[in-house]
C-alpha atoms as a PDB file:
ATOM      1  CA  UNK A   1      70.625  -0.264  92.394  1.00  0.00           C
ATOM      2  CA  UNK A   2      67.150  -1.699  90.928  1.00  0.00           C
ATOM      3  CA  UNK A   3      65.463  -1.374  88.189  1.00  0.00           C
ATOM      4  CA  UNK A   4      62.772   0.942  87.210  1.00  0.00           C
ATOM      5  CA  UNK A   5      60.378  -2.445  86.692  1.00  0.00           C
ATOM      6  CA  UNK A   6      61.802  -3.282  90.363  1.00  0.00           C
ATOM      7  CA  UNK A   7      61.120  -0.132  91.688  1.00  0.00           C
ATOM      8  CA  UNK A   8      57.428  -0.433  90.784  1.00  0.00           C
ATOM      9  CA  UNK A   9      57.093  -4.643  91.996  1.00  0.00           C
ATOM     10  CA  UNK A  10      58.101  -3.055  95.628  1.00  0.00           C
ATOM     11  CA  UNK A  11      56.146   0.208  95.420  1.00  0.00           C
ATOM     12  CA  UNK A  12      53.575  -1.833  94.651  1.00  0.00           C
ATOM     13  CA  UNK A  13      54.454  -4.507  97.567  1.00  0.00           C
ATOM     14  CA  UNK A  14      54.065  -1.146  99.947  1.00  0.00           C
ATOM     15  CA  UNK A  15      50.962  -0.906  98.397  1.00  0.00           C
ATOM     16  CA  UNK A  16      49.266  -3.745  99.261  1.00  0.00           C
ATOM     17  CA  UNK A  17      50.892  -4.211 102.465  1.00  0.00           C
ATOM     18  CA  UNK A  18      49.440  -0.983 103.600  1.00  0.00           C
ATOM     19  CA  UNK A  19      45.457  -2.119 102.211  1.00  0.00           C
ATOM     20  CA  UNK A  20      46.355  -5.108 104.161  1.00  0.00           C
ATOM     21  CA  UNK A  21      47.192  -3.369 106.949  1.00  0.00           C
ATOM     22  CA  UNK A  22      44.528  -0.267 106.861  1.00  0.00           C
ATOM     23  CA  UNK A  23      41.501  -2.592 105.836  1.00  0.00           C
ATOM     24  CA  UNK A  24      41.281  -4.929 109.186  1.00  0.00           C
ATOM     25  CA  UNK A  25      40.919  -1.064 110.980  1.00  0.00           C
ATOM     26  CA  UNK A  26      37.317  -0.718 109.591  1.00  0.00           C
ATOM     27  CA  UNK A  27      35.863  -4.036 109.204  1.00  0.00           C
ATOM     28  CA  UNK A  28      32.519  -1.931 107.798  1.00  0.00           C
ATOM     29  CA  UNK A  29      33.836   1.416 105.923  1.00  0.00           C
ATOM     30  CA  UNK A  30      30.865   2.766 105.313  1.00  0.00           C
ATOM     31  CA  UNK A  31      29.241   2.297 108.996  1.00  0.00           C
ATOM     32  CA  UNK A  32      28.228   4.961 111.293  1.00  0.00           C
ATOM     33  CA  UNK A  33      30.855   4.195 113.789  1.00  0.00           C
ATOM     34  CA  UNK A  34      33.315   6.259 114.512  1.00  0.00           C
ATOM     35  CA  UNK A  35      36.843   5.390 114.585  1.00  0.00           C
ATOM     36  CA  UNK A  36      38.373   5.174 118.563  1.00  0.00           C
ATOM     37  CA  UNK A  37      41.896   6.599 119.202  1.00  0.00           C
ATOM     38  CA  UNK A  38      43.996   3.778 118.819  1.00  0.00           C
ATOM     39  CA  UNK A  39      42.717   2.920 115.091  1.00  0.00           C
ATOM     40  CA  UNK A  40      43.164   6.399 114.465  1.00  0.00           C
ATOM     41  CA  UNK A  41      47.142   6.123 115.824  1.00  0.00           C
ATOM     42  CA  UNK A  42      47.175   2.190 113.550  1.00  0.00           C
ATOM     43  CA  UNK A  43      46.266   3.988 110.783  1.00  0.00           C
ATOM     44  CA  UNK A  44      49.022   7.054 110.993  1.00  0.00           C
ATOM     45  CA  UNK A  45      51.530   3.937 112.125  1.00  0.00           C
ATOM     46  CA  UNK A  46      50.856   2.253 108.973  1.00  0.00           C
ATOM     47  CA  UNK A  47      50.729   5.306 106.831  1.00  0.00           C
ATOM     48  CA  UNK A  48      54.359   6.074 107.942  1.00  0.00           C
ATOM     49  CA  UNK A  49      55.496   2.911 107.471  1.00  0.00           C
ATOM     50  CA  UNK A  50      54.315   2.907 103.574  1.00  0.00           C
ATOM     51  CA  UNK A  51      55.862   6.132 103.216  1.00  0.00           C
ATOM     52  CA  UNK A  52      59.149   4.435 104.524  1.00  0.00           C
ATOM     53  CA  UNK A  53      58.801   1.779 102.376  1.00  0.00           C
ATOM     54  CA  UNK A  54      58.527   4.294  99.609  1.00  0.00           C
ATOM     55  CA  UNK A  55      61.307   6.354 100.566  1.00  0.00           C
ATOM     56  CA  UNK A  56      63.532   3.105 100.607  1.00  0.00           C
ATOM     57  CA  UNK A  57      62.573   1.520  97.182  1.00  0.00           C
ATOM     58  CA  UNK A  58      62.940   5.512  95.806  1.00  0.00           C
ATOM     59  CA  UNK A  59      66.809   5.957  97.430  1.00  0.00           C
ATOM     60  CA  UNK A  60      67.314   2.211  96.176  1.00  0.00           C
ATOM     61  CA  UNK A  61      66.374   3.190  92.724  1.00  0.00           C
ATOM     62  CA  UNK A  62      68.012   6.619  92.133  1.00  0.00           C
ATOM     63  CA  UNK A  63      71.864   6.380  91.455  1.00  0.00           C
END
């Protein structure tokens, strides 16, 4: 089991991974290009695998 202050150091790990992750998709976020197909699919790949990384630290944390 962590601790609460745990708990937040690797939500907030998800966090940043996921920025890390999502940013390199639109090198220009406020361009007019439109995203193709398979940065839409990156981006729902790494949204899932945030949310996993939530769920885990959450299921770690609870007794």
């Amino acid at each position: 089991m962590v601790t609460k202050k745990e708990l937040e150091s690797k939500l907030d790990e998800a966090l940043k991974s996921y920025v890390k992750d999502t940013t390199c998709i639109a090198s220009d976020p406020y361009g007019k290009r439109q995203i193709t197909e398979g940065e839409l699919v990156e981006l729902s790949k790494q949204t899932l695998y945030a949310l996993l990384s939530f769920k885990k630290a959450i299921l770690e944390y609870l007794p």
